[in-house]
Protein backbone atom coordinates (compact mmCIF):
# COMPACT_ATOMS: atom_id res chain seq x y z
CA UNK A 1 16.87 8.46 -22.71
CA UNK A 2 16.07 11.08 -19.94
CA UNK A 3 18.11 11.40 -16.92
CA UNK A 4 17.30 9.68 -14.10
CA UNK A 5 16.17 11.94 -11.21
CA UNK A 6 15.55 10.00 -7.63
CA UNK A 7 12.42 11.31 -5.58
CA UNK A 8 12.98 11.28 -1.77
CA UNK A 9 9.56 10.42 -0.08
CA UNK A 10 10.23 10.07 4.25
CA UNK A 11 7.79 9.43 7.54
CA UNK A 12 9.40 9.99 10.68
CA UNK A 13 7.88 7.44 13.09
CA UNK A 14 7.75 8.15 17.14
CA UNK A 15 6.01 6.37 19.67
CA UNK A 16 2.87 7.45 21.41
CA UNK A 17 2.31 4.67 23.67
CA UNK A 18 2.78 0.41 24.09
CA UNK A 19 1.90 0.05 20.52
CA UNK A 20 0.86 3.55 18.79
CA UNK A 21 2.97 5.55 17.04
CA UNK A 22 2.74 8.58 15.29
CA UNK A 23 3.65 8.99 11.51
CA UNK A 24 4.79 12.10 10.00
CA UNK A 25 4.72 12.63 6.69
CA UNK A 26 4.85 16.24 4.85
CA UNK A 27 2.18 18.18 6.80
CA UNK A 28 0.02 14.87 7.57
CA UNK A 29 -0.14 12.83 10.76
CA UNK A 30 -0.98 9.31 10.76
CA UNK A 31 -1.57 7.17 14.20
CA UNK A 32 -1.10 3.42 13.59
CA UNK A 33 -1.73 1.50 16.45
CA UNK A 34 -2.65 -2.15 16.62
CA UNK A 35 -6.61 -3.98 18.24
CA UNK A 36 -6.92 -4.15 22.02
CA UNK A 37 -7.86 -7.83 21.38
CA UNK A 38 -3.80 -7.75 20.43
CA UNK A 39 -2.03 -5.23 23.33
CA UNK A 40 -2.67 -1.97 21.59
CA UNK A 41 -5.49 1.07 22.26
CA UNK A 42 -6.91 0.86 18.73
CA UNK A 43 -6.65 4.55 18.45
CA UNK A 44 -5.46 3.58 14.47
CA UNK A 45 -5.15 0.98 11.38
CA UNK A 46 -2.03 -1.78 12.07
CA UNK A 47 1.04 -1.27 9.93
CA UNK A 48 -0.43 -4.04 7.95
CA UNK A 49 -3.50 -2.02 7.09
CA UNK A 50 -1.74 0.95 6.35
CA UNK A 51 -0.07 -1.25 3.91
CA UNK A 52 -3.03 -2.51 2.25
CA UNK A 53 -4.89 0.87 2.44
CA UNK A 54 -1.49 2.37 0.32
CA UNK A 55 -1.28 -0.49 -2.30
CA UNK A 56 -5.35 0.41 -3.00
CA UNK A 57 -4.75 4.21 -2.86
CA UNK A 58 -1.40 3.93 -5.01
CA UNK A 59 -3.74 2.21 -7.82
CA UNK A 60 -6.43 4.57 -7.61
CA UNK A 61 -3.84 7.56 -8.48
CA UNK A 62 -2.11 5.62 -11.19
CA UNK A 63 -5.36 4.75 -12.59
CA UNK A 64 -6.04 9.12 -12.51
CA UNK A 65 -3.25 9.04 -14.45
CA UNK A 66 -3.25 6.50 -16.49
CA UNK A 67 -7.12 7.30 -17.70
CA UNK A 68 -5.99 10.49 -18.64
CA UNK A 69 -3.29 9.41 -20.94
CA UNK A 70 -5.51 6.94 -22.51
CA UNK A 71 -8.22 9.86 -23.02
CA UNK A 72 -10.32 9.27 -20.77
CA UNK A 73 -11.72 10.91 -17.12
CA UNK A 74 -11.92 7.88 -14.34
CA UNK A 75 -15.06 8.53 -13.09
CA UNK A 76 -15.02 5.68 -10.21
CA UNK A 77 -12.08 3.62 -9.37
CA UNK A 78 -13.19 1.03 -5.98
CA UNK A 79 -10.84 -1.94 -4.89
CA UNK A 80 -10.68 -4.54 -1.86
CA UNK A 81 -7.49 -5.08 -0.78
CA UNK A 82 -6.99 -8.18 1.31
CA UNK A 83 -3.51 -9.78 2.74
CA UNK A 84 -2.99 -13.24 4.51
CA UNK A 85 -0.14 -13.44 7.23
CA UNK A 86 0.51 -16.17 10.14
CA UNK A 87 0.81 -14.78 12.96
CA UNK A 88 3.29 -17.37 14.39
CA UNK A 89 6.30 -15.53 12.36
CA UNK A 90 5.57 -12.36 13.83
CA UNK A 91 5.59 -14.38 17.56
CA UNK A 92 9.37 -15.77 16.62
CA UNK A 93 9.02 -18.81 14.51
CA UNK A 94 11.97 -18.92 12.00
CA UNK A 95 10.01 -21.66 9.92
CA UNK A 96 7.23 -19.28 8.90
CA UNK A 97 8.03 -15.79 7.20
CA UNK A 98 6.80 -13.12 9.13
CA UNK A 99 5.12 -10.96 6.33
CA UNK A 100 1.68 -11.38 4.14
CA UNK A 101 2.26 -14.57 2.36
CA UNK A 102 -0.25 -13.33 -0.09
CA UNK A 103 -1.78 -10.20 -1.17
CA UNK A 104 -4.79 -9.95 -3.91
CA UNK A 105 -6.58 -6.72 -5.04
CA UNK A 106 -10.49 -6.89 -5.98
CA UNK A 107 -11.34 -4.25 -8.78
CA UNK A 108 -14.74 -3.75 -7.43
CA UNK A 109 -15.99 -1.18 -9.75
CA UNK A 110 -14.50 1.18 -12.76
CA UNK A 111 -16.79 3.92 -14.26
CA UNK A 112 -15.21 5.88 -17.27
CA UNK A 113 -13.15 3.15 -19.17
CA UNK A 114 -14.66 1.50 -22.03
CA UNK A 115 -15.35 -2.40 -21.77
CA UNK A 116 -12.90 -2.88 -24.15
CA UNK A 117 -9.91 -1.01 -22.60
CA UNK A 118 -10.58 -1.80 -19.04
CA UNK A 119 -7.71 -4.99 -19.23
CA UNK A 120 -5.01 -2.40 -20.85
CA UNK A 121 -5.90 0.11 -17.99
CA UNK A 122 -5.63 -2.78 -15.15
CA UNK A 123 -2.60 -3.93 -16.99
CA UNK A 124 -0.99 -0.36 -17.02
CA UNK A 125 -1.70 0.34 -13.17
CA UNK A 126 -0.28 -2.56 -11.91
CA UNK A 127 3.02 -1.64 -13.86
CA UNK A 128 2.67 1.96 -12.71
CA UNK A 129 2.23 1.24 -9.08
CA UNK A 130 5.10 2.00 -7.09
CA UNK A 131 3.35 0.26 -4.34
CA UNK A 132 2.79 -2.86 -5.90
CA UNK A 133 6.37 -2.34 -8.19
CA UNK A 134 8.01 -2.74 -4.46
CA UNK A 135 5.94 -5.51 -2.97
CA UNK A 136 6.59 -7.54 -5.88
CA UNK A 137 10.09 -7.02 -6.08
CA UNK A 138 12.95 -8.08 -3.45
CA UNK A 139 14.50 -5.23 -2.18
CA UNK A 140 17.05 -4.25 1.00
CA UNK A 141 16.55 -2.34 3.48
CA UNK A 142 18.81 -1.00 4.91
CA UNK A 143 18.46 -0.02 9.04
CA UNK A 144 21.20 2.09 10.88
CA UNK A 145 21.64 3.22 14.17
């Protein structure tokens, strides 16, 4: 069995304004930032889209990956990512969790996996995932001052 060796991934988070911050992470900057309808400027996605928008892009690059160790080249990978969440944890009630309380993923089109492997290949990505590995699993998190 190979060693185990831990990869390090970090974003250093500051805030911009009432709502927007600004992400680092390696040489990219993200703003998130949440609607004017809800107190922010809009000037970027809500954490929770960011969230969604990572669990689709983590499947598109295992599925590069993944193709490729089957054999073959993914030619088109397209999916819909969609979370529900009530708003009423988030506001402070301790009856409702304040989180999605469900997350699905649309496969809206693959190009370069045969019919007949395309349920192995979906099958493989969602165990590849590290996105979806950690929303499906409970895990701490640990905050320090």
């Amino acid at each position: 069995m190979a060693e185990s060796k831990m990869a390090t991934f970090k974003a250093e988070v500051n805030r911009k304004g009432t709502m927007e911050s600004e992400v680092e992470m390696r040489d990219f900057t993200l703003t998130i930032d949440e609607s004017k309808k809800l107190g922010g400027t809009d000037k970027g996605p809500n954490p929770l889209e960011v969230l969604l928008g990572s669990l689709g892009g983590c499947l598109n690059i295992a599925g590069t990956v993944v193709a490729k160790e089957m054999g073959f080249q993914l030619e088109n990978f397209s999916v819909k990512v969609e979370g529900d969440m009530d708003p009423r944890g988030f506001r402070g009630d301790p009856d409702v969790p304040s989180g999605f309380q469900e997350i699905r993923v649309k496969i809206k089109e693959i190009e370069g996996i045969p019919e007949d492997k395309i349920d192995e290949f979906i099958e493989e990505i969602k165990n590849r995932c590290p996105v979806e590995d950690t929303l499906e699993r409970s895990l701490e998190i640990e905050t320090e001052r």
